[in-house]
Protein backbone atom coordinates (compact mmCIF):
# COMPACT_ATOMS: atom_id res chain seq x y z
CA UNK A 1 -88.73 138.80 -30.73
CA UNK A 2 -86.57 141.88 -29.37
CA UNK A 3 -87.49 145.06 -30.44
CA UNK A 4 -83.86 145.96 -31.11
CA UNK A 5 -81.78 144.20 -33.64
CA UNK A 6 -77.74 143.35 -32.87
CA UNK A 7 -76.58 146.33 -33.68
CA UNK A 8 -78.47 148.51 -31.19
CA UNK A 9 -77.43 145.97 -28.72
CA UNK A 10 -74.00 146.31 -29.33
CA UNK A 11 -74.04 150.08 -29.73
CA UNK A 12 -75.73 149.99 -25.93
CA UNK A 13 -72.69 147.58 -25.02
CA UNK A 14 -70.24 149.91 -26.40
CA UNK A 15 -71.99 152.66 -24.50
CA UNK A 16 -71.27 150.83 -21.55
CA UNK A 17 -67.68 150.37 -22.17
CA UNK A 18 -67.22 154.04 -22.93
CA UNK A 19 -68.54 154.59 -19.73
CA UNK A 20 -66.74 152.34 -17.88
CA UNK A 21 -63.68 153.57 -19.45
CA UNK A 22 -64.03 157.15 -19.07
CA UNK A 23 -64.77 156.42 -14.75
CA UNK A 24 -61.00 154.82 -14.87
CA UNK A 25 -59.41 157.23 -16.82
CA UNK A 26 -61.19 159.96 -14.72
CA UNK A 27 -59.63 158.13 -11.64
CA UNK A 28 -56.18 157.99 -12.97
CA UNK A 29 -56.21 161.48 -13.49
CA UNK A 30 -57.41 162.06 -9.90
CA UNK A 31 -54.58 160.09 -8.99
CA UNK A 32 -51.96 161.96 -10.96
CA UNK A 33 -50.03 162.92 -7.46
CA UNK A 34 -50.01 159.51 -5.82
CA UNK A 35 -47.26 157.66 -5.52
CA UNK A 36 -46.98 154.06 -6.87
CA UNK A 37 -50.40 154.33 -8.29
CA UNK A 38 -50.96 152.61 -11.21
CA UNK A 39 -52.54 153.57 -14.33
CA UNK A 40 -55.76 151.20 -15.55
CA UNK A 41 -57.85 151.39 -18.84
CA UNK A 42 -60.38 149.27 -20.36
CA UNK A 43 -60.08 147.76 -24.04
CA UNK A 44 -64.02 147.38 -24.35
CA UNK A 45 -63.41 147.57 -27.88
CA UNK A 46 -61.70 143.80 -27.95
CA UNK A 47 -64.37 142.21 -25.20
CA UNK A 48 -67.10 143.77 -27.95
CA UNK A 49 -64.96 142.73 -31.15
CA UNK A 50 -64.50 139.26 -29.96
CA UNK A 51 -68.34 138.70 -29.23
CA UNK A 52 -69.63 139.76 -32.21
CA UNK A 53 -67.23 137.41 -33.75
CA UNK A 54 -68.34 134.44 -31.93
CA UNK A 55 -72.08 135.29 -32.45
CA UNK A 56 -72.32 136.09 -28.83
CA UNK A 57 -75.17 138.20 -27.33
CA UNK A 58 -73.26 141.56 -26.62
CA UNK A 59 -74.95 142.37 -23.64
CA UNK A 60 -73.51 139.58 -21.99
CA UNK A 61 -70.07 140.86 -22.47
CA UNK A 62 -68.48 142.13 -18.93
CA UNK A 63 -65.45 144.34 -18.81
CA UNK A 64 -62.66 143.77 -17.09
CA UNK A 65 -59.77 146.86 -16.34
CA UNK A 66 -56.23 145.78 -16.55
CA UNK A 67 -53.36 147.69 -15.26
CA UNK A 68 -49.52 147.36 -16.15
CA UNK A 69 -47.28 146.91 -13.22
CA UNK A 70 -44.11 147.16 -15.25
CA UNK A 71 -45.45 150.32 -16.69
CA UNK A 72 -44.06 153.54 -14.68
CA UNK A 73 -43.09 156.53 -15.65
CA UNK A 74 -41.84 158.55 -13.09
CA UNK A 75 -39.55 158.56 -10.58
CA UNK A 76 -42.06 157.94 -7.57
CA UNK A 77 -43.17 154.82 -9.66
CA UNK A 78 -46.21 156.13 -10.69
CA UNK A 79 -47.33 154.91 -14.39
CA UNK A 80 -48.83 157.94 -14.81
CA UNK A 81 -48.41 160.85 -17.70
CA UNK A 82 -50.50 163.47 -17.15
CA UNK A 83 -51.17 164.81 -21.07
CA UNK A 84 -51.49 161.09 -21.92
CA UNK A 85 -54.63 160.64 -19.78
CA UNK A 86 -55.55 163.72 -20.82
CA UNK A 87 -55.74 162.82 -24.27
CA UNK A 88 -57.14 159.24 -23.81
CA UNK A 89 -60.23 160.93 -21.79
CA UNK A 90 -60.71 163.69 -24.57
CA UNK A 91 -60.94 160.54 -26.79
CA UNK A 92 -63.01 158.53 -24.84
CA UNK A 93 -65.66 161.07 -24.25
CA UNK A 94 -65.89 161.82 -28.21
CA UNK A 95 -66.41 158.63 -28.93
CA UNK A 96 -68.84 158.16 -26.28
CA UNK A 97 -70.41 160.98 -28.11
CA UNK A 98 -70.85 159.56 -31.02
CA UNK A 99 -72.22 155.97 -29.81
CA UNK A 100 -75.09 158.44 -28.14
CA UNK A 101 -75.39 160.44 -32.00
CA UNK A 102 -75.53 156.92 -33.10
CA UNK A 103 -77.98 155.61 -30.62
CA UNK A 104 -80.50 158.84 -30.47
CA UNK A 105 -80.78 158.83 -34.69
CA UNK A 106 -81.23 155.00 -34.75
CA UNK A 107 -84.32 155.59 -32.21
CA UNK A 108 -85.62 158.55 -34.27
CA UNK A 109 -86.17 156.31 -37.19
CA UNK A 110 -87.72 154.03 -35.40
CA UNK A 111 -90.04 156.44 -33.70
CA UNK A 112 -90.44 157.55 -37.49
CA UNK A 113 -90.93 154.23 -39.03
CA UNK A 114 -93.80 153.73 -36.17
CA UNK A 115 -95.53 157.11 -36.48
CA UNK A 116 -95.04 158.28 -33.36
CA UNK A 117 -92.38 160.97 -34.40
């Protein structure tokens, strides 16, 4: 018997994803200048969404980046806009806020519920 039910696990999974996702956003915007670089992201939201659905253990789900080759935006073929990957890391890293809100009050409870809060 696990100590932490299905949702914890996903919540952990999701964690994971945010993570994941903000490291390749963080890299695109270190990339900004170079030419023919490509922009990648992670939709960890999908991997997580399909699992649940098909009663899958969500910490077996794996992440994969994608990148879009016909995607570019500028003239040295970069698919790259700056104040897009600006927003979509300001994004990411609230919601990986809010997975670790999520996360830290689901322990207190059960720290609560087992006396030793």
């Amino acid at each position: 018997m696990s100590l932490f039910d299905s949702t914890q696990l996903a919540l952990e999974t999701a964690l994971r994803g945010a993570s994941m996702r903000q490291e390749l956003l963080t890299n695109n915007l270190a990339n900004i200048n170079t030419p023919g670089y490509q922009r990648q992201d992670l939709d960890f939201h999908s991997a997580l969404r399909a699992a649940q659905a098909s009663g899958a253990d969500p910490t077996t789900v794996s992440f994969r980046p994608t990148t879009d080759p016909a995607r570019t935006v500028r003239a040295d073929g970069s698919g790259l806009d700056a104040d897009q990957e600006a927003a979509s890391l300001a994004k990411n890293a609230l919601e990986y806020q809010s997975l670790v809100q999520v996360m830290t009050a689901r322990v207190h409870i059960m720290q609560t519920a087992i006396g030793v809060r």
